[in-house]
C-alpha atoms as a PDB file:
ATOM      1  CA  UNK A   1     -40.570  -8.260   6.224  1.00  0.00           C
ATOM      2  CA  UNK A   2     -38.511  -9.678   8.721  1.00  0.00           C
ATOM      3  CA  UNK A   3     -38.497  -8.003  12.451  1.00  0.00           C
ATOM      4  CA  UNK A   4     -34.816  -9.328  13.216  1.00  0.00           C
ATOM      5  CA  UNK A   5     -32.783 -10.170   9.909  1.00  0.00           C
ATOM      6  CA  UNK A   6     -29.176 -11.729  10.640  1.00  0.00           C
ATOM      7  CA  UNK A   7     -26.808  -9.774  10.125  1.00  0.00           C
ATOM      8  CA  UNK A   8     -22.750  -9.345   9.177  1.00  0.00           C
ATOM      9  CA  UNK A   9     -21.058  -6.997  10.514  1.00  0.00           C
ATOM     10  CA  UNK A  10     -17.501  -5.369   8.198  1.00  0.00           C
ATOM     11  CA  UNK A  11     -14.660  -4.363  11.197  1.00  0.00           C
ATOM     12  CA  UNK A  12     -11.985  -2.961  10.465  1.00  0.00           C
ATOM     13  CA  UNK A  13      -9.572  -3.415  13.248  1.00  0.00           C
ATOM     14  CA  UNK A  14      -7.062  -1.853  12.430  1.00  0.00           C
ATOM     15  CA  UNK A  15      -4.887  -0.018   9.520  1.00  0.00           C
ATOM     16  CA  UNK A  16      -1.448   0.467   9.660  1.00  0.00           C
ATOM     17  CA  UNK A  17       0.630   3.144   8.997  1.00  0.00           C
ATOM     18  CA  UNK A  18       4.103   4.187   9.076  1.00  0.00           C
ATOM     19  CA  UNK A  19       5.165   8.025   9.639  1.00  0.00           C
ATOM     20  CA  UNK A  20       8.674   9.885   8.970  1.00  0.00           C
ATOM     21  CA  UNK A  21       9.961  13.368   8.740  1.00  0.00           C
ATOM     22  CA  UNK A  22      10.758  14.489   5.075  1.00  0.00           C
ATOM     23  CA  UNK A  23      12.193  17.645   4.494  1.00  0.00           C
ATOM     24  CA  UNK A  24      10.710  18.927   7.567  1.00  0.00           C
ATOM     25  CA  UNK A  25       6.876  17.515   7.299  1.00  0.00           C
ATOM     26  CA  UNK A  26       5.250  14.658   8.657  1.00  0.00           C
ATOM     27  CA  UNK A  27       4.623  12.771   5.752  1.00  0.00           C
ATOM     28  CA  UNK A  28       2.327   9.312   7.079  1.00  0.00           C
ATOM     29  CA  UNK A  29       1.714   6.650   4.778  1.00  0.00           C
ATOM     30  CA  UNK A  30      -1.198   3.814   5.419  1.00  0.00           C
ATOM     31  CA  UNK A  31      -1.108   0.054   4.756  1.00  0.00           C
ATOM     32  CA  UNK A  32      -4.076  -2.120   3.734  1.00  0.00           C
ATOM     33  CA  UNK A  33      -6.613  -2.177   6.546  1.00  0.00           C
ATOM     34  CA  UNK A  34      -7.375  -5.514   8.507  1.00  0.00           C
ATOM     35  CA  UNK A  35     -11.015  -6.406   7.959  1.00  0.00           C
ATOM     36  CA  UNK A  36     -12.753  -9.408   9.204  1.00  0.00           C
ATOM     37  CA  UNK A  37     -16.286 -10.283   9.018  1.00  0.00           C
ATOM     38  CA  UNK A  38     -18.360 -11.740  11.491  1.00  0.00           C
ATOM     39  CA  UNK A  39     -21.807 -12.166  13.031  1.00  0.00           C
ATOM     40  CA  UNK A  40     -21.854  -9.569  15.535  1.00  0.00           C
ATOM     41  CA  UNK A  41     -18.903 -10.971  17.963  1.00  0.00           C
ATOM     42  CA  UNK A  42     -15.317 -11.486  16.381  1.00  0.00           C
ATOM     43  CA  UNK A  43     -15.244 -15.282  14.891  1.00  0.00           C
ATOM     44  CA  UNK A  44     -12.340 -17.756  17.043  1.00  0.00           C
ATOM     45  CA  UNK A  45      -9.176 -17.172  15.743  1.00  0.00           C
ATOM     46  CA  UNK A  46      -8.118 -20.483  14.523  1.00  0.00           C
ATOM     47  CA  UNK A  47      -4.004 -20.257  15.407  1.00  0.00           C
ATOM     48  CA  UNK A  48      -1.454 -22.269  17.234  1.00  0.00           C
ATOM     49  CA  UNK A  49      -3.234 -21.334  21.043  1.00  0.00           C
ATOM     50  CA  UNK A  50      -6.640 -22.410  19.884  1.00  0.00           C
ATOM     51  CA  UNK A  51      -5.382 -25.922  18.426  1.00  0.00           C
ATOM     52  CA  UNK A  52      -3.335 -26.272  21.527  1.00  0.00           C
ATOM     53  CA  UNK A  53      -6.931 -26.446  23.433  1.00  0.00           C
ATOM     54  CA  UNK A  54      -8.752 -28.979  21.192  1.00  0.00           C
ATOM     55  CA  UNK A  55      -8.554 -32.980  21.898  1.00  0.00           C
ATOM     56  CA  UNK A  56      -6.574 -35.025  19.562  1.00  0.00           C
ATOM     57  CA  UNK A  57      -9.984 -36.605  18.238  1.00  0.00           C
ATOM     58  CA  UNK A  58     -11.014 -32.326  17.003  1.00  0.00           C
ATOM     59  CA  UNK A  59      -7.446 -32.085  15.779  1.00  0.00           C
ATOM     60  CA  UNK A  60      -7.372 -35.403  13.754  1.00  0.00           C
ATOM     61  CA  UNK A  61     -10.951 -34.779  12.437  1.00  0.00           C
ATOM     62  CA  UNK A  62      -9.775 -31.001  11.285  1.00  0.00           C
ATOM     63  CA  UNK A  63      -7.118 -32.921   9.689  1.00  0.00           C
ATOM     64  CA  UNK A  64      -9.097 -35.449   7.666  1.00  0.00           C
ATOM     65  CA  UNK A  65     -11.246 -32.543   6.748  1.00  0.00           C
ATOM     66  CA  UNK A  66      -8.765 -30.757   5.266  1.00  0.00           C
ATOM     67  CA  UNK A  67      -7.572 -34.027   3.526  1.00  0.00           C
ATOM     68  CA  UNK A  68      -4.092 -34.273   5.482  1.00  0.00           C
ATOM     69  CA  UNK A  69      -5.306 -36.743   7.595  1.00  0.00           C
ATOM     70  CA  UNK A  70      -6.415 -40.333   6.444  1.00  0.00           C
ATOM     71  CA  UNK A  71      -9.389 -42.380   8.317  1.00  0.00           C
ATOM     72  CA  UNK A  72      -7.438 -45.078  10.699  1.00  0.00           C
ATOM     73  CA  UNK A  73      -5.718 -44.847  13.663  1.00  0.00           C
ATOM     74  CA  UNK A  74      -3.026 -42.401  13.629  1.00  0.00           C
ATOM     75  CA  UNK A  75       0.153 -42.723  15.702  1.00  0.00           C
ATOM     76  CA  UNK A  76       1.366 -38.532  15.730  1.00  0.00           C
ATOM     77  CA  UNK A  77       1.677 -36.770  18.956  1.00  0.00           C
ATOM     78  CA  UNK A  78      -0.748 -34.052  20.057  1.00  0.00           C
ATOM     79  CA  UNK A  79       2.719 -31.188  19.396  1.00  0.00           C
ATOM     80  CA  UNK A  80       2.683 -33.091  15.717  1.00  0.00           C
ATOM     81  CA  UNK A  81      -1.114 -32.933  14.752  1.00  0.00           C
ATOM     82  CA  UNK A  82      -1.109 -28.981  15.993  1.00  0.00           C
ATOM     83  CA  UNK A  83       2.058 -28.567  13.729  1.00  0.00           C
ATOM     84  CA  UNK A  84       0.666 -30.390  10.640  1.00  0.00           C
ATOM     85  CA  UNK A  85      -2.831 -28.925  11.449  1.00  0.00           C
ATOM     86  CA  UNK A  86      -1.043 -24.898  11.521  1.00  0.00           C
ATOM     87  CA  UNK A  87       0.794 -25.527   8.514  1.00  0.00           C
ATOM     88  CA  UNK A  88      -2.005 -26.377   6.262  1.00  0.00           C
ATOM     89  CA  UNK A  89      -3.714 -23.609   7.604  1.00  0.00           C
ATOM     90  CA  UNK A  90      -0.882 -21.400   7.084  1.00  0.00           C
ATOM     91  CA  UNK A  91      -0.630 -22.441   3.409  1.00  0.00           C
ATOM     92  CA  UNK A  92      -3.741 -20.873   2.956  1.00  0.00           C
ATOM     93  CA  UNK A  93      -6.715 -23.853   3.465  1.00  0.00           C
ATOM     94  CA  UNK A  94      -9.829 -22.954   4.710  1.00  0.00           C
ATOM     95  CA  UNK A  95     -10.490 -24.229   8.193  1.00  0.00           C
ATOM     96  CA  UNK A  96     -14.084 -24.282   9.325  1.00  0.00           C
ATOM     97  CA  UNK A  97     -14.118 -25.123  13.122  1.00  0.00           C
ATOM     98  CA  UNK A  98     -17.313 -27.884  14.172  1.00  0.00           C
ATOM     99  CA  UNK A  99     -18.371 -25.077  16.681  1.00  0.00           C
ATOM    100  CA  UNK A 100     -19.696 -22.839  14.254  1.00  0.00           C
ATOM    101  CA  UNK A 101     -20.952 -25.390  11.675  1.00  0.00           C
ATOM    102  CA  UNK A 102     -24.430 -25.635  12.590  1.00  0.00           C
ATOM    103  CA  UNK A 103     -24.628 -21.769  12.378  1.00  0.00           C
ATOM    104  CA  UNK A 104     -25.256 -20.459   8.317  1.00  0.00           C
ATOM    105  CA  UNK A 105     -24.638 -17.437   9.612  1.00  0.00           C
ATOM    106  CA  UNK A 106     -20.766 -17.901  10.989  1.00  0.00           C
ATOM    107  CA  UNK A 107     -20.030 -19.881   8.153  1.00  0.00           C
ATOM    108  CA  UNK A 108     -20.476 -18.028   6.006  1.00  0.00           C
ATOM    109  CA  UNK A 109     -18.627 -15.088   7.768  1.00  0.00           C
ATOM    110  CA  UNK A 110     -15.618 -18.065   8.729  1.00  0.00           C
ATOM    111  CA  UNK A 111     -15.428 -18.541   4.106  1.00  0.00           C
ATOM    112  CA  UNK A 112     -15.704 -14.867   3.835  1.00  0.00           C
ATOM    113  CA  UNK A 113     -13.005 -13.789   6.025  1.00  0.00           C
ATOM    114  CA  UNK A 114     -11.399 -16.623   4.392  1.00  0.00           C
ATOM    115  CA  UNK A 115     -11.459 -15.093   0.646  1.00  0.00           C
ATOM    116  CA  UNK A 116     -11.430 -11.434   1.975  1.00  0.00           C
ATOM    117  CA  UNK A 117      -7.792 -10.814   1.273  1.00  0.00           C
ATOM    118  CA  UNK A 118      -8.509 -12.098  -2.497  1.00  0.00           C
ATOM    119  CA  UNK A 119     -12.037  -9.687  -2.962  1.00  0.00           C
END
């Protein structure tokens, strides 16, 4: 057998709830818990902050991998890839960020956190 299998790790971080007085008892009722997968340390969130830090080149190559994009030079602003880049990603495309592509492990934990919501 293996002495140190990779692993996923299921984390729940956190379910909310919502709690009111009716007729005198505290009546609490819970929303869907958040879950997120990962690899034993919580993946990157991929949101408007983290795009903010990447080079144009990262942005317009997330771009053209998500088929916004098209190979040439491209004359949008850094604000304009960001926006097109968080708006796609918004809409519900999977994102998978070059850091974690040469790990099986986090990539597969970035395309299940990605599906989650749907399982």
């Amino acid at each position: 057998g293996l002495t140190n299998p990779e692993r996923l790790y299921l984390e729940c971080a956190h379910v909310p709830y919502r709690q009111s007085f009716v007729e005198g008892a505290l009546e609490i009722r819970f929303g869907l818990p958040v879950l997120s997968v990962h690899a034993g340390k919580p993946l990157k969130e991929l949101n408007e902050e983290e795009f903010n830090s990447w080079s144009v080149s990262k942005l317009q190559a997330a771009l053209r991998q998500l088929g916004v994009l098209h190979d040439g030079p491209s004359a949008l602003e850094k604000s304009e890839l960001v926006e097109r880049l968080l708006r796609v990603v918004e809409a519900g495309a999977l994102l998978e960020d070059e850091d974690e592509a040469g790990d099986p492990m986090l990539r597969f934990a970035r395309r299940l956190n990605h599906h989650l919501p749907t399982v």
